[in-house]
PDB file of N, CA and C in Angstrom:
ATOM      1  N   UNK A   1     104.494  66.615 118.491  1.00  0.00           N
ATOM      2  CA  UNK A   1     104.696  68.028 118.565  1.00  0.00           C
ATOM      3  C   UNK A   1     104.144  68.693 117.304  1.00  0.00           C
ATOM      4  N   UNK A   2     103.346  69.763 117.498  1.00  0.00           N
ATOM      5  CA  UNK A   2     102.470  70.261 116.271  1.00  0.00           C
ATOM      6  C   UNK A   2     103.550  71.306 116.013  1.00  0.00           C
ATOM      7  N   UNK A   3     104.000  71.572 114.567  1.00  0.00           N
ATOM      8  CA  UNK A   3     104.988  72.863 114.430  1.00  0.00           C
ATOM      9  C   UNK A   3     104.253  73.534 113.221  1.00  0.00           C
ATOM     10  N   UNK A   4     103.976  74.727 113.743  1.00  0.00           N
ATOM     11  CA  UNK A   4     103.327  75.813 113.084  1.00  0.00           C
ATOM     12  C   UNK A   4     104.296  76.357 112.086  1.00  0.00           C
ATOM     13  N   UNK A   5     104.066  76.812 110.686  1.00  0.00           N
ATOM     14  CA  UNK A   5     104.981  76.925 109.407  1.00  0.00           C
ATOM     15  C   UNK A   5     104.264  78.738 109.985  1.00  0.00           C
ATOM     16  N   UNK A   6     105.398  79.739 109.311  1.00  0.00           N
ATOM     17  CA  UNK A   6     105.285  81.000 109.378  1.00  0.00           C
ATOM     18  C   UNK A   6     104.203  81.625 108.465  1.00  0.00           C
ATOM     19  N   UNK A   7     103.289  82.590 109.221  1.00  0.00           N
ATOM     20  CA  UNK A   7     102.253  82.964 107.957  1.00  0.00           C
ATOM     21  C   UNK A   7     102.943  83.895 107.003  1.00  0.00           C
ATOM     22  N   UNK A   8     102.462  83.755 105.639  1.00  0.00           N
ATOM     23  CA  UNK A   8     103.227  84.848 104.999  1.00  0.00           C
ATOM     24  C   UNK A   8     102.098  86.064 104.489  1.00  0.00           C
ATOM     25  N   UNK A   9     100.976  85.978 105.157  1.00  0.00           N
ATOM     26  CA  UNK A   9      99.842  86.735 104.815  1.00  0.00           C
ATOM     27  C   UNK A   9     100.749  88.352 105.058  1.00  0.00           C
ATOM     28  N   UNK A  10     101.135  88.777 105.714  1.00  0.00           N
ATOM     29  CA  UNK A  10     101.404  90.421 106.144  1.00  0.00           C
ATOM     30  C   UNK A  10     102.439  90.520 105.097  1.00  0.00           C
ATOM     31  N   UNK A  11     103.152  89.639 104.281  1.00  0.00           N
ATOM     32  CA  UNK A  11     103.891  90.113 103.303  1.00  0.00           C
ATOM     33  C   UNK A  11     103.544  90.446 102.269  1.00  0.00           C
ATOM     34  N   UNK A  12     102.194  89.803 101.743  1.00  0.00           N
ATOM     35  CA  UNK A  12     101.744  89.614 100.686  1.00  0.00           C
ATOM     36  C   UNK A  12     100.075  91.144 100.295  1.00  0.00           C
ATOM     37  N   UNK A  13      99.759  90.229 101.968  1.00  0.00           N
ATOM     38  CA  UNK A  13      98.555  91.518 102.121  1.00  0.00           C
ATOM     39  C   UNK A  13      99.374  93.270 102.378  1.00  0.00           C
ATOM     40  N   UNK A  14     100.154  93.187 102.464  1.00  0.00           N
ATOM     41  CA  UNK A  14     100.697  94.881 102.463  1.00  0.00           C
ATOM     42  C   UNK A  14     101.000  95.260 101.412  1.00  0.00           C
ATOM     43  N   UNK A  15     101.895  94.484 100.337  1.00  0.00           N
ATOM     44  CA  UNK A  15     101.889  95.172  98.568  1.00  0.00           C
ATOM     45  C   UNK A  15     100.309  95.204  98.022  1.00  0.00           C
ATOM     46  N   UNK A  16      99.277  94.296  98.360  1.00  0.00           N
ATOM     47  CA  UNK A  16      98.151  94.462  98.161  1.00  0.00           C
ATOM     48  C   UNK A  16      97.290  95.372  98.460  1.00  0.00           C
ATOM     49  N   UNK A  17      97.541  95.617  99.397  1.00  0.00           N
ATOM     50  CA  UNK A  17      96.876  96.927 100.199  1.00  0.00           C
ATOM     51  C   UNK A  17      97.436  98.157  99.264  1.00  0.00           C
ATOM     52  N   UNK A  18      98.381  98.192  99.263  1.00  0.00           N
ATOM     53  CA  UNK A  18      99.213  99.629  98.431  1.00  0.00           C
ATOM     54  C   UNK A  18      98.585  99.427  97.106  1.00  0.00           C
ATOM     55  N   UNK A  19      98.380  98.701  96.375  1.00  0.00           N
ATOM     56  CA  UNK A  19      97.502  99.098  95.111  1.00  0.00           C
ATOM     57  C   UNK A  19      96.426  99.588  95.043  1.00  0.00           C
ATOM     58  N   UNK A  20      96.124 100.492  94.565  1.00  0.00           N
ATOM     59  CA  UNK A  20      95.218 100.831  94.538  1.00  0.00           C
ATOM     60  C   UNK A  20      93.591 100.285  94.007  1.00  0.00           C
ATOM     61  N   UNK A  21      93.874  99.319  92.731  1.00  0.00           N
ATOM     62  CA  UNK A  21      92.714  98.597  92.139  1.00  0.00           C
ATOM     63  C   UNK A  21      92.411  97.538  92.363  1.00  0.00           C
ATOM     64  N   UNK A  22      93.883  96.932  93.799  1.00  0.00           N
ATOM     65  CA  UNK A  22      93.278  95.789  94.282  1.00  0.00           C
ATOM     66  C   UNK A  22      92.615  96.030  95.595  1.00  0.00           C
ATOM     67  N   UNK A  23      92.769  96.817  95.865  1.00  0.00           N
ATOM     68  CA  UNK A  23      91.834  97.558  96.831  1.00  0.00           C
ATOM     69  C   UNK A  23      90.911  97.935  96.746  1.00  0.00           C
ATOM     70  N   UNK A  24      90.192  98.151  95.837  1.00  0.00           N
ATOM     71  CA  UNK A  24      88.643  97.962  95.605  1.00  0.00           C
ATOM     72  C   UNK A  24      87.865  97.016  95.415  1.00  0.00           C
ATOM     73  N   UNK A  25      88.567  95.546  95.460  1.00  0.00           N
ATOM     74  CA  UNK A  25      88.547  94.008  95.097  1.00  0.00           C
ATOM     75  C   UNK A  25      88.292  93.762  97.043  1.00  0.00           C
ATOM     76  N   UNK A  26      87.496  92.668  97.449  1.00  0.00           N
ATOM     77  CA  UNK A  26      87.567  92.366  98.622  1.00  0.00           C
ATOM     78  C   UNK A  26      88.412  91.039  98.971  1.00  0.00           C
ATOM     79  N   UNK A  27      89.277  91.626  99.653  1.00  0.00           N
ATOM     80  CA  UNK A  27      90.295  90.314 100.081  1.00  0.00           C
ATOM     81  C   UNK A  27      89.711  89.200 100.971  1.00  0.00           C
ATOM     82  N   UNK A  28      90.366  87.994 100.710  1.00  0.00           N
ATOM     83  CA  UNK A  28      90.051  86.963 101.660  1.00  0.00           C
ATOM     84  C   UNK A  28      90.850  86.041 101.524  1.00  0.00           C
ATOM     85  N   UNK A  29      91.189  85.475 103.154  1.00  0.00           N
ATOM     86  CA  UNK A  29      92.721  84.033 102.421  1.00  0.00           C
ATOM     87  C   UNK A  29      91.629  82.544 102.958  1.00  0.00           C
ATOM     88  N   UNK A  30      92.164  81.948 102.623  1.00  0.00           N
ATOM     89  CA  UNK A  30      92.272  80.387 103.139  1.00  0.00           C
ATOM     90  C   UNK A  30      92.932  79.635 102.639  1.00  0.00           C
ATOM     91  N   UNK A  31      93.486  78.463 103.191  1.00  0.00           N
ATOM     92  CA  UNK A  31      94.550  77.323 102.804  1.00  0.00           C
ATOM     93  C   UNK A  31      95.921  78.194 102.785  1.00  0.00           C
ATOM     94  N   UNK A  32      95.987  79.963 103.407  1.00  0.00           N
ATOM     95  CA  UNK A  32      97.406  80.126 103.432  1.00  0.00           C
ATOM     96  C   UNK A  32      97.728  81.013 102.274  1.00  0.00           C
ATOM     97  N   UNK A  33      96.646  81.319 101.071  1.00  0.00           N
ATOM     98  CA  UNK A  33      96.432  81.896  99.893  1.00  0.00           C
ATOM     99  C   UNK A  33      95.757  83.221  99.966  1.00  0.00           C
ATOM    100  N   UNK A  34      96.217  84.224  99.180  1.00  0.00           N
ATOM    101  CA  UNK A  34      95.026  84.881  99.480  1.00  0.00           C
ATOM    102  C   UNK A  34      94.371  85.626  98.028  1.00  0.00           C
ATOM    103  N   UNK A  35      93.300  85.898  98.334  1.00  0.00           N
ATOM    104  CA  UNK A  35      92.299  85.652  97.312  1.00  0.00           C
ATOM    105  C   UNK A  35      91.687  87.405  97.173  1.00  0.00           C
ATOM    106  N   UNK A  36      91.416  87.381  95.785  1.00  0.00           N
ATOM    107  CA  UNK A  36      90.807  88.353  96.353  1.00  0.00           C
ATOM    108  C   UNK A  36      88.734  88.374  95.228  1.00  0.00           C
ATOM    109  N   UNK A  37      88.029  89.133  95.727  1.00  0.00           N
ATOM    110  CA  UNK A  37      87.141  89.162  94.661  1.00  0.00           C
ATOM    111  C   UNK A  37      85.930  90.129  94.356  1.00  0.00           C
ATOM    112  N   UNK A  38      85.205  90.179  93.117  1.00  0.00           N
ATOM    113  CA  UNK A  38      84.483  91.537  93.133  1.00  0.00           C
ATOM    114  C   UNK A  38      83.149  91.667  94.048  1.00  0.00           C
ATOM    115  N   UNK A  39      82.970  90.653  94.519  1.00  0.00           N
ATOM    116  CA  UNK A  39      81.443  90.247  95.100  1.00  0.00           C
ATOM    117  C   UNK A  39      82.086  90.495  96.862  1.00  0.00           C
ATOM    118  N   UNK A  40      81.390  91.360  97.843  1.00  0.00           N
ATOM    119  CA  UNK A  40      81.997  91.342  99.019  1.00  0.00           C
ATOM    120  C   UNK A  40      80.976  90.541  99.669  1.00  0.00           C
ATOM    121  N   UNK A  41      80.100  89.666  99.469  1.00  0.00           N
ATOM    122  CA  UNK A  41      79.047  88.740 100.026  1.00  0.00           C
ATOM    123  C   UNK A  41      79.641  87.471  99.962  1.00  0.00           C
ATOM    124  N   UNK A  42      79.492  86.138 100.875  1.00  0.00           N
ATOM    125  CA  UNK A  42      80.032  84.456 100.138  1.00  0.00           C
ATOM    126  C   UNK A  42      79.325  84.179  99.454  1.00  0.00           C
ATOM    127  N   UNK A  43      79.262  83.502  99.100  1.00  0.00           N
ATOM    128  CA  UNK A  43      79.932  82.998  97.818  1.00  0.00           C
ATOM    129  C   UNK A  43      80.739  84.162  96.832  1.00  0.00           C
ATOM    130  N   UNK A  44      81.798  84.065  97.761  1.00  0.00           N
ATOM    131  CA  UNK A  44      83.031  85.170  96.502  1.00  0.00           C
ATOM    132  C   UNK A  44      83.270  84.587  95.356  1.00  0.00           C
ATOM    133  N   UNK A  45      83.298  85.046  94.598  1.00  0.00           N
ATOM    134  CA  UNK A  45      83.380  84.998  93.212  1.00  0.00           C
ATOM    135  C   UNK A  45      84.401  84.965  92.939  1.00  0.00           C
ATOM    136  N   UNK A  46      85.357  83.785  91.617  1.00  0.00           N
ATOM    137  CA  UNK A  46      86.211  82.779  91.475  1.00  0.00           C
ATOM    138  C   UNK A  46      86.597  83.708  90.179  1.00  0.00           C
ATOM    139  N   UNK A  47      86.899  84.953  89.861  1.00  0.00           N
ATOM    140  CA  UNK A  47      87.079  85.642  88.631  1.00  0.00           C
ATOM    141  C   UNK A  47      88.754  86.751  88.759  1.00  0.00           C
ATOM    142  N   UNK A  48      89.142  86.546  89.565  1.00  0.00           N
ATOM    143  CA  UNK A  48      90.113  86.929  89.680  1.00  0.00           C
ATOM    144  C   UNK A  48      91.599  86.226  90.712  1.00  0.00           C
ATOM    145  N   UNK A  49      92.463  86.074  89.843  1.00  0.00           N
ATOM    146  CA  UNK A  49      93.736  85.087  89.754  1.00  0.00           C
ATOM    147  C   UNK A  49      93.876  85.408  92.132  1.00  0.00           C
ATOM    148  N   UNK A  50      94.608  84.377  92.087  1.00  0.00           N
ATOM    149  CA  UNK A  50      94.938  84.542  93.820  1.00  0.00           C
ATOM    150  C   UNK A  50      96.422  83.908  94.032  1.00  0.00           C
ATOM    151  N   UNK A  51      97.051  84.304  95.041  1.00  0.00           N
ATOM    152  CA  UNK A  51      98.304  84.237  95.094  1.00  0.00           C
ATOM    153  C   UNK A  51      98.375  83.393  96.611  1.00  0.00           C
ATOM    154  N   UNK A  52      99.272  82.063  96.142  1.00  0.00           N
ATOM    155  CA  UNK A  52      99.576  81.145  97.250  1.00  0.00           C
ATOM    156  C   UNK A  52     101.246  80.689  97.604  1.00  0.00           C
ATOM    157  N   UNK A  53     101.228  80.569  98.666  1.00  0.00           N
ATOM    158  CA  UNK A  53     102.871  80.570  98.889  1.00  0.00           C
ATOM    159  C   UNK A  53     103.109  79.099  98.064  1.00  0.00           C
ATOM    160  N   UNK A  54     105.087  79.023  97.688  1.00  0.00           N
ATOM    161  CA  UNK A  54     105.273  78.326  96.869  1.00  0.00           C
ATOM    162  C   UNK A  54     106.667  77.854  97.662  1.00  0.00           C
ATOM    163  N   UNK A  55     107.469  77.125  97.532  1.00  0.00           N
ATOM    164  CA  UNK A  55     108.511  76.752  98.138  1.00  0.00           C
ATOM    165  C   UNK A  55     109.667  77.608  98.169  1.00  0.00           C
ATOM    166  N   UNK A  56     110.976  77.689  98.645  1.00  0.00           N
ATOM    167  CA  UNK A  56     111.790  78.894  98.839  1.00  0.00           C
ATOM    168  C   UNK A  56     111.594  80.177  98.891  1.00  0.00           C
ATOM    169  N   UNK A  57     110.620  80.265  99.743  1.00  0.00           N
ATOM    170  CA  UNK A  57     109.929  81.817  99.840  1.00  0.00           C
ATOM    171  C   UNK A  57     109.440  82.636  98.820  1.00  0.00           C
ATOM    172  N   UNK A  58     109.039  81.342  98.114  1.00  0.00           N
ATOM    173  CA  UNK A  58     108.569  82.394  96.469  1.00  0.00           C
ATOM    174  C   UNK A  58     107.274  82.091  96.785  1.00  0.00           C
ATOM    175  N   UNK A  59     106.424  82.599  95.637  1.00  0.00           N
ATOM    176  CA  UNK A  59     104.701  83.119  95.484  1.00  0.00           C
ATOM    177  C   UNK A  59     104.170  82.254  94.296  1.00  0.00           C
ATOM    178  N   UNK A  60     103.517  81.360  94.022  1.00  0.00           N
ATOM    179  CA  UNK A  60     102.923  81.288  92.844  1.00  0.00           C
ATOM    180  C   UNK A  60     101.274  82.115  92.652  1.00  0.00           C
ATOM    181  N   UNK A  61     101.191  82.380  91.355  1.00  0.00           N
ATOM    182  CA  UNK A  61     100.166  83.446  90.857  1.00  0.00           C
ATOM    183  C   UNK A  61      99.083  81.888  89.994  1.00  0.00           C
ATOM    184  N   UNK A  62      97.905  81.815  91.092  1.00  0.00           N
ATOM    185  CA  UNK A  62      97.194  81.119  90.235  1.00  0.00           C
ATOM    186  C   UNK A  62      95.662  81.530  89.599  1.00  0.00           C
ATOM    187  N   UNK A  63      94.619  80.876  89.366  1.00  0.00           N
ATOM    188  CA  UNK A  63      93.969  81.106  88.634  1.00  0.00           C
ATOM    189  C   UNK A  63      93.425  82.002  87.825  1.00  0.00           C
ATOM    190  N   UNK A  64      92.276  82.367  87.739  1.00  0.00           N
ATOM    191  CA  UNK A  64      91.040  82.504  89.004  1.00  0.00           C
ATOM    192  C   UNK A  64      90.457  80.910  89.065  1.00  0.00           C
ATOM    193  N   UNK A  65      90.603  80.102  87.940  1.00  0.00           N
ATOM    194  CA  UNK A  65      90.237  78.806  88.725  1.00  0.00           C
ATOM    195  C   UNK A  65      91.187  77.995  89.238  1.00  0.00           C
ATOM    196  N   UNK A  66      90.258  77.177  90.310  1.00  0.00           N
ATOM    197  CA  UNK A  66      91.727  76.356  90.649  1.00  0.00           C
ATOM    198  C   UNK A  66      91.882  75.204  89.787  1.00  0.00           C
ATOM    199  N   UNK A  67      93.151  74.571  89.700  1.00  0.00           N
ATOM    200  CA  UNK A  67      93.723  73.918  88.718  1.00  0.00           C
ATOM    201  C   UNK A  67      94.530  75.167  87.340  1.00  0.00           C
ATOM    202  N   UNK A  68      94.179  76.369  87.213  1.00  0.00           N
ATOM    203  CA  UNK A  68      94.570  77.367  86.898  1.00  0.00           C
ATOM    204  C   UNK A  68      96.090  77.941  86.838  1.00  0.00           C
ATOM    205  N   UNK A  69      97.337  77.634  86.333  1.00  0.00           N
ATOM    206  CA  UNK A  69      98.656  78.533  86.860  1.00  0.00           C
ATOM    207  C   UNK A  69      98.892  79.763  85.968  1.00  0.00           C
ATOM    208  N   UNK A  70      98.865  80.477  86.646  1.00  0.00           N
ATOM    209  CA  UNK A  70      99.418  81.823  85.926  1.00  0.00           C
ATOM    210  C   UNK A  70     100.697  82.047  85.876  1.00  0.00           C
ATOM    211  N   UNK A  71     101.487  81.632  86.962  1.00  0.00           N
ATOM    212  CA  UNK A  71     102.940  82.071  87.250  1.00  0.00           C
ATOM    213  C   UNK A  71     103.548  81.720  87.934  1.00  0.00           C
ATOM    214  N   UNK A  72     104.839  81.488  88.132  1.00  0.00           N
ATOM    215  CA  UNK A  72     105.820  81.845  89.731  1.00  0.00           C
ATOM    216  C   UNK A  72     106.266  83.675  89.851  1.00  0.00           C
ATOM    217  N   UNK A  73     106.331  83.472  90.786  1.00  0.00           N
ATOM    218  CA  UNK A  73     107.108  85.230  91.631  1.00  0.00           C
ATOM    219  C   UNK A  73     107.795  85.051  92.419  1.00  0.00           C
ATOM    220  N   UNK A  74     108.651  85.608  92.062  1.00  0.00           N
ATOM    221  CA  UNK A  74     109.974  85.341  93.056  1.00  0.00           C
ATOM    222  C   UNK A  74     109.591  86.299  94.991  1.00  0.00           C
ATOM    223  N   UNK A  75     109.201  87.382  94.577  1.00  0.00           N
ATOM    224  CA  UNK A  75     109.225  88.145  95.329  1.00  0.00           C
ATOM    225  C   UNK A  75     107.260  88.114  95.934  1.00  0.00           C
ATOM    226  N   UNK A  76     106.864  88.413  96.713  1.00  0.00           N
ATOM    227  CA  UNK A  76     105.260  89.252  97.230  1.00  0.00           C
ATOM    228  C   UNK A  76     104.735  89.991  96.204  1.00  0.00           C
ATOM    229  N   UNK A  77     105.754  91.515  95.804  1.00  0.00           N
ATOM    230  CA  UNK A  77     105.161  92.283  95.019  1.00  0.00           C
ATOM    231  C   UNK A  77     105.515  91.736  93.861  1.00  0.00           C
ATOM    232  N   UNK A  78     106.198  91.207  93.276  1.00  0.00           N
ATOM    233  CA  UNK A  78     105.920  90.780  92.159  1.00  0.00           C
ATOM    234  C   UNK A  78     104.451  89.640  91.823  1.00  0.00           C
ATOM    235  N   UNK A  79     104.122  89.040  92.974  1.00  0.00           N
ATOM    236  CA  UNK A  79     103.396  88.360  92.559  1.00  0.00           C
ATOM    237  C   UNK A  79     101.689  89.063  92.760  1.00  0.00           C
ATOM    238  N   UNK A  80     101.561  90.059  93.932  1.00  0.00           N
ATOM    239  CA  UNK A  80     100.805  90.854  93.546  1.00  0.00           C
ATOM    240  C   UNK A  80     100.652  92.049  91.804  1.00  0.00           C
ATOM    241  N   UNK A  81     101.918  92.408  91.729  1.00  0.00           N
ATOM    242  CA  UNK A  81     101.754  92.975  90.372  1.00  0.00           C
ATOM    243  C   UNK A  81     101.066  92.072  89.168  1.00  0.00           C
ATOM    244  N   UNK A  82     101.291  91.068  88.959  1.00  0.00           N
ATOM    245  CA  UNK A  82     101.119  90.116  88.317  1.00  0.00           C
ATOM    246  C   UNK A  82      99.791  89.769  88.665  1.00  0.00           C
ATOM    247  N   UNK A  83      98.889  89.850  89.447  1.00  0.00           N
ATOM    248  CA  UNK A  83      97.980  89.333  90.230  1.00  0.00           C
ATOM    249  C   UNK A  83      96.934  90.841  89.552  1.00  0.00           C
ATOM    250  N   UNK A  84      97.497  91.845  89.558  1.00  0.00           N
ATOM    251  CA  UNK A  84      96.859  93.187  89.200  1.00  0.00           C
ATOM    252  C   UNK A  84      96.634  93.326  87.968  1.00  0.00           C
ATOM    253  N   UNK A  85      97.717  92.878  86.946  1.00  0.00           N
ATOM    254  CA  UNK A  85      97.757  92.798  85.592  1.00  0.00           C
ATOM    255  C   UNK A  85      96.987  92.630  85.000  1.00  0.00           C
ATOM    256  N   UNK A  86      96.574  90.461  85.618  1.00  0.00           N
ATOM    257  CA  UNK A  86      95.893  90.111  85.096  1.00  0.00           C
ATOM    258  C   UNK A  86      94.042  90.254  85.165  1.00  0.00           C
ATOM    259  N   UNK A  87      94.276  90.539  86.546  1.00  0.00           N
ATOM    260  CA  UNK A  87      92.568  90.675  87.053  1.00  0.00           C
ATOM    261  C   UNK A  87      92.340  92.158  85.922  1.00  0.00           C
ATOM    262  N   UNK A  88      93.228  93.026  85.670  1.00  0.00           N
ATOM    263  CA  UNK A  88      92.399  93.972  85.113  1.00  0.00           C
ATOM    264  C   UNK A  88      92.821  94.621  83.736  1.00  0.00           C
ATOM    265  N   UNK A  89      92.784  93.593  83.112  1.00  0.00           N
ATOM    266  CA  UNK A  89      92.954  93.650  81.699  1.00  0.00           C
ATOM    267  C   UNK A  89      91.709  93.103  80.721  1.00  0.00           C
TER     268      UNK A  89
END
């Protein structure tokens, strides 16, 4: 029996959407993560941190590279805020 785990993309992509400066960044998920970056062509560009689900419904804040940790977040928007911080500082 194949059991599908819940996406958490619409939690994460809606505090994202509401920012404003990550919204000029082009989003993209895979592996369940979502990513975002300044280049809207592929090869997206690996320069800004991306946020992947973490166990007990929390968020970790990683790179922009992988192997990279920036953080845990308890919450979506926290881990988007954190995700905003750092890309634009």
């Amino acid at each position: 029996m194949i059991r599908r785990r819940p996406s958490r993309r619409p939690a994460v992509s809606t505090p994202a959407y509401a920012e404003p400066r990550l919204r000029r960044l082009f989003p993209w998920t895979g592996m369940r993560e979502l990513h975002f970056s300044r280049c809207t062509e592929q090869r997206w560009a690996w320069d800004v941190p991306y946020v992947q689900p973490a166990t007990d419904n929390a968020y970790q804040v990683s790179g922009p590279l992988r192997g990279e940790t920036t953080g845990p977040a308890a919450t979506a928007q926290e881990a988007i805020a954190m995700s905003r911080r750092i890309c634009l500082t």
